[in-house]
Protein backbone atom coordinates (compact mmCIF):
# COMPACT_ATOMS: atom_id res chain seq x y z
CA UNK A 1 -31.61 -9.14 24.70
CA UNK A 2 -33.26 -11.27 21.49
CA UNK A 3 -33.26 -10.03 18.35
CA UNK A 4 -35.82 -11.81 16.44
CA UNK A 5 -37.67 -9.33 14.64
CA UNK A 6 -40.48 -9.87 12.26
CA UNK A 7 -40.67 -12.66 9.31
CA UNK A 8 -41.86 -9.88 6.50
CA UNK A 9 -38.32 -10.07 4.91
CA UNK A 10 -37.99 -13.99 4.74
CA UNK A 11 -34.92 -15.41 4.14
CA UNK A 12 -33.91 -12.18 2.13
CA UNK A 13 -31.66 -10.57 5.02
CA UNK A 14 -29.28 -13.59 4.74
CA UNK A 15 -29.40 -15.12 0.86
CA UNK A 16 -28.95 -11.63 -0.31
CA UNK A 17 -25.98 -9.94 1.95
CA UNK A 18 -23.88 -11.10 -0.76
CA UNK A 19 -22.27 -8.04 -1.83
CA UNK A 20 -23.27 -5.28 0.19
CA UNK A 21 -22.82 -1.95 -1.72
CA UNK A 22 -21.03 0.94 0.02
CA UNK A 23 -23.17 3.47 1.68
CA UNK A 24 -23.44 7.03 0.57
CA UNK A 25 -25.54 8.10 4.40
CA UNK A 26 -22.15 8.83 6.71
CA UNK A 27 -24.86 8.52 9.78
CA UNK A 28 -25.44 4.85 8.08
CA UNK A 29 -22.07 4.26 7.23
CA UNK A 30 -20.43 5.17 10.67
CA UNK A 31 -23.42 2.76 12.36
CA UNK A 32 -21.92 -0.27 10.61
CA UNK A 33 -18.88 0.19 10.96
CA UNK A 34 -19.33 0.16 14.79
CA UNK A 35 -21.72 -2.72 14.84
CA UNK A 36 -19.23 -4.46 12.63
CA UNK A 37 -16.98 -5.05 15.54
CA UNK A 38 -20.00 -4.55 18.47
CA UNK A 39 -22.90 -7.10 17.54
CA UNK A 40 -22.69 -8.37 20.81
CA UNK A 41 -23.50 -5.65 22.33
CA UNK A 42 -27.22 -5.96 24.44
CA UNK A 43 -29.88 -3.14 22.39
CA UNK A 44 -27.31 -2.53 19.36
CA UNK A 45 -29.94 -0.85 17.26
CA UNK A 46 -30.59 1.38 20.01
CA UNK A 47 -26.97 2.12 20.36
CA UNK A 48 -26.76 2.26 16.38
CA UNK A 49 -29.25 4.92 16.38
CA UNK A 50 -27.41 6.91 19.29
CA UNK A 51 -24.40 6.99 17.73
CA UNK A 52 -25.79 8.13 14.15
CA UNK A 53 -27.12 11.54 16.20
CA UNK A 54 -30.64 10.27 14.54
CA UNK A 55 -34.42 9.85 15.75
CA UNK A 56 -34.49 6.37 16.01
CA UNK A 57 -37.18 6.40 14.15
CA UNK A 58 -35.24 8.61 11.42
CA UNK A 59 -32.31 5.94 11.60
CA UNK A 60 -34.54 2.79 11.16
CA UNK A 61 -35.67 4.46 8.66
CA UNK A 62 -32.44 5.75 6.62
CA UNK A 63 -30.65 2.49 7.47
CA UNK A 64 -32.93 0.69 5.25
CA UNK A 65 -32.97 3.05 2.31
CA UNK A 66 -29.33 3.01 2.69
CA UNK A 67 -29.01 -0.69 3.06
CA UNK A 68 -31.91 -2.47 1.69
CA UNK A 69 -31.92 -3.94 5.12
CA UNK A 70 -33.73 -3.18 8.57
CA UNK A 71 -31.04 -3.10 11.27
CA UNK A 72 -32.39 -5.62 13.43
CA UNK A 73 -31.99 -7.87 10.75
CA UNK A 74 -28.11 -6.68 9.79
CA UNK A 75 -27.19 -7.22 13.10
CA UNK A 76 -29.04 -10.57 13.01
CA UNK A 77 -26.96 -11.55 10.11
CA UNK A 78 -23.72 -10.29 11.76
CA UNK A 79 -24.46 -12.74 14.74
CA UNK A 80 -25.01 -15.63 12.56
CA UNK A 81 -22.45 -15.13 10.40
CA UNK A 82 -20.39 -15.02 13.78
CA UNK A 83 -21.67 -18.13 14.60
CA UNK A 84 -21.14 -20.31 11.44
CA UNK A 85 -17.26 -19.03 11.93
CA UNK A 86 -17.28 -20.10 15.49
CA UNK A 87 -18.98 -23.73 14.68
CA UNK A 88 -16.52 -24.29 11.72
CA UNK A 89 -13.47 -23.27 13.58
CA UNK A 90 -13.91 -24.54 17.67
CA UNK A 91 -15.26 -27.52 19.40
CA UNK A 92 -17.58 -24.94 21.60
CA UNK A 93 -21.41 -26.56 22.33
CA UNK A 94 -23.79 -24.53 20.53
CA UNK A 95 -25.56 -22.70 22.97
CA UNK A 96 -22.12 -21.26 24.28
CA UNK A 97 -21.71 -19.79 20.95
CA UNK A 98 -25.31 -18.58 20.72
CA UNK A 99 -24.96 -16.80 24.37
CA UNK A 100 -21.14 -15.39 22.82
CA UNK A 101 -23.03 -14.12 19.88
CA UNK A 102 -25.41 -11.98 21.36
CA UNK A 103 -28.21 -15.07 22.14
CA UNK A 104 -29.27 -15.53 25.84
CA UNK A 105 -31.38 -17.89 24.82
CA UNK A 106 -30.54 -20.64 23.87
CA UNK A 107 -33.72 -22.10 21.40
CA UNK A 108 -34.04 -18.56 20.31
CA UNK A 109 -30.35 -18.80 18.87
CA UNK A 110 -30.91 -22.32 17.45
CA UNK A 111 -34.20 -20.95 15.90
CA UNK A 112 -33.03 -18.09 13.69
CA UNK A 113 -29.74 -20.41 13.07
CA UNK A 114 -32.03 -22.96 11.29
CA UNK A 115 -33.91 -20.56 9.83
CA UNK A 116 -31.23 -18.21 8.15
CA UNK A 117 -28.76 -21.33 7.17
CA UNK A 118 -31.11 -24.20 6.97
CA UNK A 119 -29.02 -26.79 9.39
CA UNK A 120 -29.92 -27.08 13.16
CA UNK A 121 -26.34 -26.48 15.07
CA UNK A 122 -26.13 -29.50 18.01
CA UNK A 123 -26.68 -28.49 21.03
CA UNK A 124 -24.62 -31.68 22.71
CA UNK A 125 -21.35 -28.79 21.92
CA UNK A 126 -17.76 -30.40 21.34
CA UNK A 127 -16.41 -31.44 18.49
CA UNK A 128 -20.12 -33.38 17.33
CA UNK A 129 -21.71 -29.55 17.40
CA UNK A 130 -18.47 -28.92 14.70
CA UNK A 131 -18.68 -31.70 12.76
CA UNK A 132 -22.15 -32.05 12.09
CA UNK A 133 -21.94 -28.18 10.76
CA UNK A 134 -19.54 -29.07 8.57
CA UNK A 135 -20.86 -32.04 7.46
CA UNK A 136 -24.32 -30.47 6.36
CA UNK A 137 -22.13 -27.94 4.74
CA UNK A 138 -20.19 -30.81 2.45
CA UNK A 139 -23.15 -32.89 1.86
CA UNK A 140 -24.56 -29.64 0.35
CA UNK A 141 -21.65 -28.61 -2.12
CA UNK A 142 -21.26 -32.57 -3.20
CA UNK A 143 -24.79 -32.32 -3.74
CA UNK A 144 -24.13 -29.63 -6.47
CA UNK A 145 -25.60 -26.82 -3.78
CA UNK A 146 -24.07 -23.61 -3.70
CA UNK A 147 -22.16 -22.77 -0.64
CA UNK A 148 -24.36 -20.45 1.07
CA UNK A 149 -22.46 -16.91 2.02
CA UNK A 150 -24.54 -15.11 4.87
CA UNK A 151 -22.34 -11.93 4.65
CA UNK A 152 -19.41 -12.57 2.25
CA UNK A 153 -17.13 -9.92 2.51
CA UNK A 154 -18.99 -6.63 1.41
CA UNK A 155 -17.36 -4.25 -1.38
CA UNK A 156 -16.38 -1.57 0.10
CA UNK A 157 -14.99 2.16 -1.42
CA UNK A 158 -12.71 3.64 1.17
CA UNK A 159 -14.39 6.90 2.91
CA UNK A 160 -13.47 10.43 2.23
CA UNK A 161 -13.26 13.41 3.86
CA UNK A 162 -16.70 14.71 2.20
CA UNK A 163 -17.84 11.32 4.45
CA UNK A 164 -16.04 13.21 7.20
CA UNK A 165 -17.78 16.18 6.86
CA UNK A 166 -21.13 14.59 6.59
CA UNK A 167 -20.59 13.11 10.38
CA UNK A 168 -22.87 15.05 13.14
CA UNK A 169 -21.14 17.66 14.80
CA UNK A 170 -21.17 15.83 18.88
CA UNK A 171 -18.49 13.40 17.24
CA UNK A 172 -15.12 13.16 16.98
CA UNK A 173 -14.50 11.95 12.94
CA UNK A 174 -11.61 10.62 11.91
CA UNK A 175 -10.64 8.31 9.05
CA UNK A 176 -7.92 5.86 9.60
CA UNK A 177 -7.00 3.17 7.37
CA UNK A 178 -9.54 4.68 4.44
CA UNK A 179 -12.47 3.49 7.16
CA UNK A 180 -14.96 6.64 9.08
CA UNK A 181 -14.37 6.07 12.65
CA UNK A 182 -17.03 8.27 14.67
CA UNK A 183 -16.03 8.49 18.65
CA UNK A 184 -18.20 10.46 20.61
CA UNK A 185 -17.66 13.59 22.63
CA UNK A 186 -15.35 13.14 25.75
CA UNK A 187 -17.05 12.33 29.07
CA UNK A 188 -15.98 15.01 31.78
CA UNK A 189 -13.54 13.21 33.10
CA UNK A 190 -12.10 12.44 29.86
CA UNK A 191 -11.82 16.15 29.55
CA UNK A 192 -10.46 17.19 32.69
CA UNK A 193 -7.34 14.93 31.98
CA UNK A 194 -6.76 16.57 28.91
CA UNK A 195 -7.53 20.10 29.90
CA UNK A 196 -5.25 20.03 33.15
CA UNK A 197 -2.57 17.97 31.10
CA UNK A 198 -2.59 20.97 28.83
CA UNK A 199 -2.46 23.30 31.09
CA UNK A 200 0.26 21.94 33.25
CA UNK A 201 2.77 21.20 30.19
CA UNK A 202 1.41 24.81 28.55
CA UNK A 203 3.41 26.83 30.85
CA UNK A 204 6.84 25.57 31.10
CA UNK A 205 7.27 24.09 27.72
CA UNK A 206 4.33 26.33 25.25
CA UNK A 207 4.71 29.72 27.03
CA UNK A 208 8.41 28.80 28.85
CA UNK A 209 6.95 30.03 32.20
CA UNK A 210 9.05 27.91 34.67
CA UNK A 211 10.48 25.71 31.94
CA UNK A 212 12.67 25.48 28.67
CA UNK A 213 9.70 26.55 26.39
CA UNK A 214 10.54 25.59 22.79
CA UNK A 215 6.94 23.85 21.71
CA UNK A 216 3.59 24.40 20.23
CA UNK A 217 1.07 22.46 22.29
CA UNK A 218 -2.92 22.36 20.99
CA UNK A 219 -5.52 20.59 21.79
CA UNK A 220 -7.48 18.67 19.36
CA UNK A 221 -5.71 19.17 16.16
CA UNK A 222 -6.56 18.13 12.94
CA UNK A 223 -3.92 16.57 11.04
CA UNK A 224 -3.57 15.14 7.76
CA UNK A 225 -1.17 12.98 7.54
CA UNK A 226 -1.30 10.87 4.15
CA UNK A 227 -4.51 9.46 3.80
CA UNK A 228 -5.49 9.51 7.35
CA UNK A 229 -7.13 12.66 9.82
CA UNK A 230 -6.52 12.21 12.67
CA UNK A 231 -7.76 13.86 15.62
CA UNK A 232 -5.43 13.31 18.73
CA UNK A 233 -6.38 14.86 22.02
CA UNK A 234 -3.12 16.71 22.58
CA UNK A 235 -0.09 17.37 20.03
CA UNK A 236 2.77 19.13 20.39
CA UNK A 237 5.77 20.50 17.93
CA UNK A 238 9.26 21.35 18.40
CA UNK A 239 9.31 25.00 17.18
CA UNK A 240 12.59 24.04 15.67
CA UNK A 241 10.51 22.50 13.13
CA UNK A 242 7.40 24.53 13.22
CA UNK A 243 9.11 27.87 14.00
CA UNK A 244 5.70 29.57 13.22
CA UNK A 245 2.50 28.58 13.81
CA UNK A 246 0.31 28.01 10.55
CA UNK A 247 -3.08 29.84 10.25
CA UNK A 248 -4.80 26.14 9.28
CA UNK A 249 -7.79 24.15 9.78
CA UNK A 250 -5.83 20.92 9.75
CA UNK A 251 -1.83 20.58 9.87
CA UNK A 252 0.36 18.13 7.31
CA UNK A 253 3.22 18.29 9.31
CA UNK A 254 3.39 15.41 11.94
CA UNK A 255 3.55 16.55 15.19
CA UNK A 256 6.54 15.54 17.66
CA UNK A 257 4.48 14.10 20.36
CA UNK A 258 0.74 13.43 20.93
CA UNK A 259 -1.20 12.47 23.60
CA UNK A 260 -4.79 10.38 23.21
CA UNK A 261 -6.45 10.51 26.32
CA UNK A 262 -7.72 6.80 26.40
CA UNK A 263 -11.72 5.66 27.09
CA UNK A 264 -13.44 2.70 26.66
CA UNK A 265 -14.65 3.91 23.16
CA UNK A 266 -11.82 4.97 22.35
CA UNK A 267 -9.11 2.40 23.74
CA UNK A 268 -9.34 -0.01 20.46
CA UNK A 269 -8.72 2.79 17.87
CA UNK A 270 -5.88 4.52 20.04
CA UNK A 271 -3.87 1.28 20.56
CA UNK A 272 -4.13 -0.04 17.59
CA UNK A 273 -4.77 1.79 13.80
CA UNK A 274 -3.74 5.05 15.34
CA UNK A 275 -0.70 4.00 17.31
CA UNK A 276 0.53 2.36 13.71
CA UNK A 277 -0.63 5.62 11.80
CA UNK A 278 1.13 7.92 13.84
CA UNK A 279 4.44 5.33 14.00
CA UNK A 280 4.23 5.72 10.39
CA UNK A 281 4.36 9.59 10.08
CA UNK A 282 7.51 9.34 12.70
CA UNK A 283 5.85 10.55 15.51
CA UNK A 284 8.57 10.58 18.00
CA UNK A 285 7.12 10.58 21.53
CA UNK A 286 3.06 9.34 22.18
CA UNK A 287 1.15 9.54 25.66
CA UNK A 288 -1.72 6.81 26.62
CA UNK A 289 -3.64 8.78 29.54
CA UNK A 290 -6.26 6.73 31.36
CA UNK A 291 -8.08 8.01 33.71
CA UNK A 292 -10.30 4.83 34.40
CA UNK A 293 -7.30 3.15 35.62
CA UNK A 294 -5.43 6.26 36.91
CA UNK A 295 -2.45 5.70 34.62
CA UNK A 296 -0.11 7.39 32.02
CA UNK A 297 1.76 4.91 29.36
CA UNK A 298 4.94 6.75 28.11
CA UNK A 299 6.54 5.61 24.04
CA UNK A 300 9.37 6.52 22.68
CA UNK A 301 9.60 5.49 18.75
CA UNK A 302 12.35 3.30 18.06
CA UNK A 303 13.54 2.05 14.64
CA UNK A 304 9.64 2.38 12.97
CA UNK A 305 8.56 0.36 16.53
CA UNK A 306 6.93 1.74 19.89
CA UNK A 307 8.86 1.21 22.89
CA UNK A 308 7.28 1.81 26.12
CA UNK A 309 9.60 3.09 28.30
CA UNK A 310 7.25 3.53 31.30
CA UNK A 311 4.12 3.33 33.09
CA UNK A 312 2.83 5.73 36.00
CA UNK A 313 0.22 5.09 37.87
CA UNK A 314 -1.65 7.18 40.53
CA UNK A 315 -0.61 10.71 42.35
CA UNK A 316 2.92 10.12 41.25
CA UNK A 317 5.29 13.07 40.17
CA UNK A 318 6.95 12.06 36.91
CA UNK A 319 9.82 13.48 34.73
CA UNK A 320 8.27 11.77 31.40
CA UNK A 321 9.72 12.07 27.90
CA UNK A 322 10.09 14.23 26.25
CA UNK A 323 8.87 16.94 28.91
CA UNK A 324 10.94 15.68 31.52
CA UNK A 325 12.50 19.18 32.24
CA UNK A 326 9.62 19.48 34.97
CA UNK A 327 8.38 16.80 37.13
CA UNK A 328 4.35 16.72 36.44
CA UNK A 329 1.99 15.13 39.57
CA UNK A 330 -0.49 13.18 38.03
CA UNK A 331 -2.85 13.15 41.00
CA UNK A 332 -4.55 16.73 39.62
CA UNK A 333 -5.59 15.01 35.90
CA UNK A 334 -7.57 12.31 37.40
CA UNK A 335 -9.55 14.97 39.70
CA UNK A 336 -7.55 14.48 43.09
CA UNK A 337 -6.52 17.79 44.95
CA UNK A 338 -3.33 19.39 44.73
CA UNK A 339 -0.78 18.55 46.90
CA UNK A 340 0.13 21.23 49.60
């Protein structure tokens, strides 16, 4: 996949990204943040435009009233900028960085390198490929040149929930951290794992059919917890501390335990930011369900730190905190038929 676009803007997409204003378009907004950490990705703008819920046409189109910039050449600037980081700070040869950068080939990458920064990166790789970089870069500042910033850190205003709202309706919105994070809708298997999860822990532990009861369990709840919403797959509450159940759109009070049901969209923002949001808040119990690998990761909050205290994998019956009152076969959430 090349991204080489046409020559109308000049040099303009990668003098200019100085200091890139915040974005008032959430469709535009939620794009870069994704391409932000995906610019590797083969046919980003394509997969830009998908995930706006835009024409791509329509998103081409906003993106660069938004941005001042067309998205092929944002993501162009992404990889180079990519690149200059990996030349300064490794010994790789060039063309290894090009390919890690989103550049198959190789004189395409060394192309647009020389023609966004001005210096030809050495192919030879090793330390030479480093040095000469950073020479060129020296011998330009002693010259009295200024240092040349392809994308210098943009200025950014954190998002808000009016961003939120402003996010299409087939994605899941969340802000974490003050940043928009659009995921989309669950695949059907992503689904099913929730739904019979639900179902199976609804019974003895929501409804006390065959179990202690004492919970509220929902699925996709909003919550508001400090700055953050936060939209976990399943949540559940003690009903010693929610002894009713609010009539709310979206719920202050941190729930007792959650469960994300994990994807490959989803993985980085469940692990990480949301893992440390909900640690925050004093979550006390939080499920990682996978169905791609078939396995269920069980924490237990310990002194303001996670602390996995299990992994199941496969058809297994488990007696998992804290719902392990009732053994629960996991076989059933990834699909597999009940056992006789």
């Amino acid at each position: 996949m090349f991204l080489l676009g046409d020559r109308s803007e000049g040099q303009r997409p990668y003098t200019a990204m100085t200091a890139l204003r915040p974005v008032e378009d959430a469709a535009v907004a939620c794009s870069q943040a994704w391409i932000a950490e995906n610019h590797t990705t083969p046919n980003p703008v394509g997969q830009m435009a998908q995930l706006s819920g835009l024409p791509e046409r329509t998103f081409k189109r906003r993106f660069r009233a938004a941005t001042g910039y067309t998205p092929v050449a944002y993501v162009q600037a992404l990889r180079v900028e990519e690149a200059k980081r990996l030349l300064e700070a490794s010994d790789l040869p060039a063309d290894e960085i090009g390919a890690r950068v989103g550049y198959e080939d190789p004189t395409s990458f060394r192309r647009l390198f020389e023609r966004s920064v001005g210096l030809t990166p050495r192919a030879t790789g090793g330390a030479s490929a480093g040095s000469g970089w950073r020479t060129g870069r020296s011998q330009a500042v002693s010259g009295g040149g200024d240092r040349l910033d392809l994308m210098a850190t943009p200025v950014k205003r954190p998002a808000n929930y009016e961003d939120l709202r402003q996010v299409p309706p087939h994605r899941v919105a969340e802000l974490v951290g003050g940043e928009l994070h659009a995921s989309p809708r669950p695949a059907f298997r992503h689904a099913l794992a929730a739904s019979r999860l639900g179902t199976e822990l609804g019974g003895p532990f929501d409804r006390g059919r065959g179990g202690p009861g004492g919970w509220w369990l929902l699925f996709e709840p909003e919550l508001h917890l400090g700055e953050d919403v936060l939209v976990p797959d399943l949540a559940g509450w003690r009903r010693e501390r929610m002894p009713e159940l609010p009539d709310v759109a979206a719920c202050t009070l941190a729930p007792d335990w959650i469960c994300e049901v994990v994807s490959p969209s989803t993985e980085r923002l469940d692990r990480a930011k949301k893992m440390q949001a909900y640690a925050r808040e004093n979550v006390a119990f939080l499920w990682l369900l996978n169905p791609g690998t078939r396995t269920l990761e069980v924490y237990r909050l310990s002194e303001g730190r996670w602390l996995l205290l299990a992994t199941h994998e496969g058809g297994e019956v488990v007696r998992a905190e804290p719902f392990e009152a009732v053994g629960l076969e996991l076989g059933p959430l990834w699909g597999e038929a009940d056992q006789p």
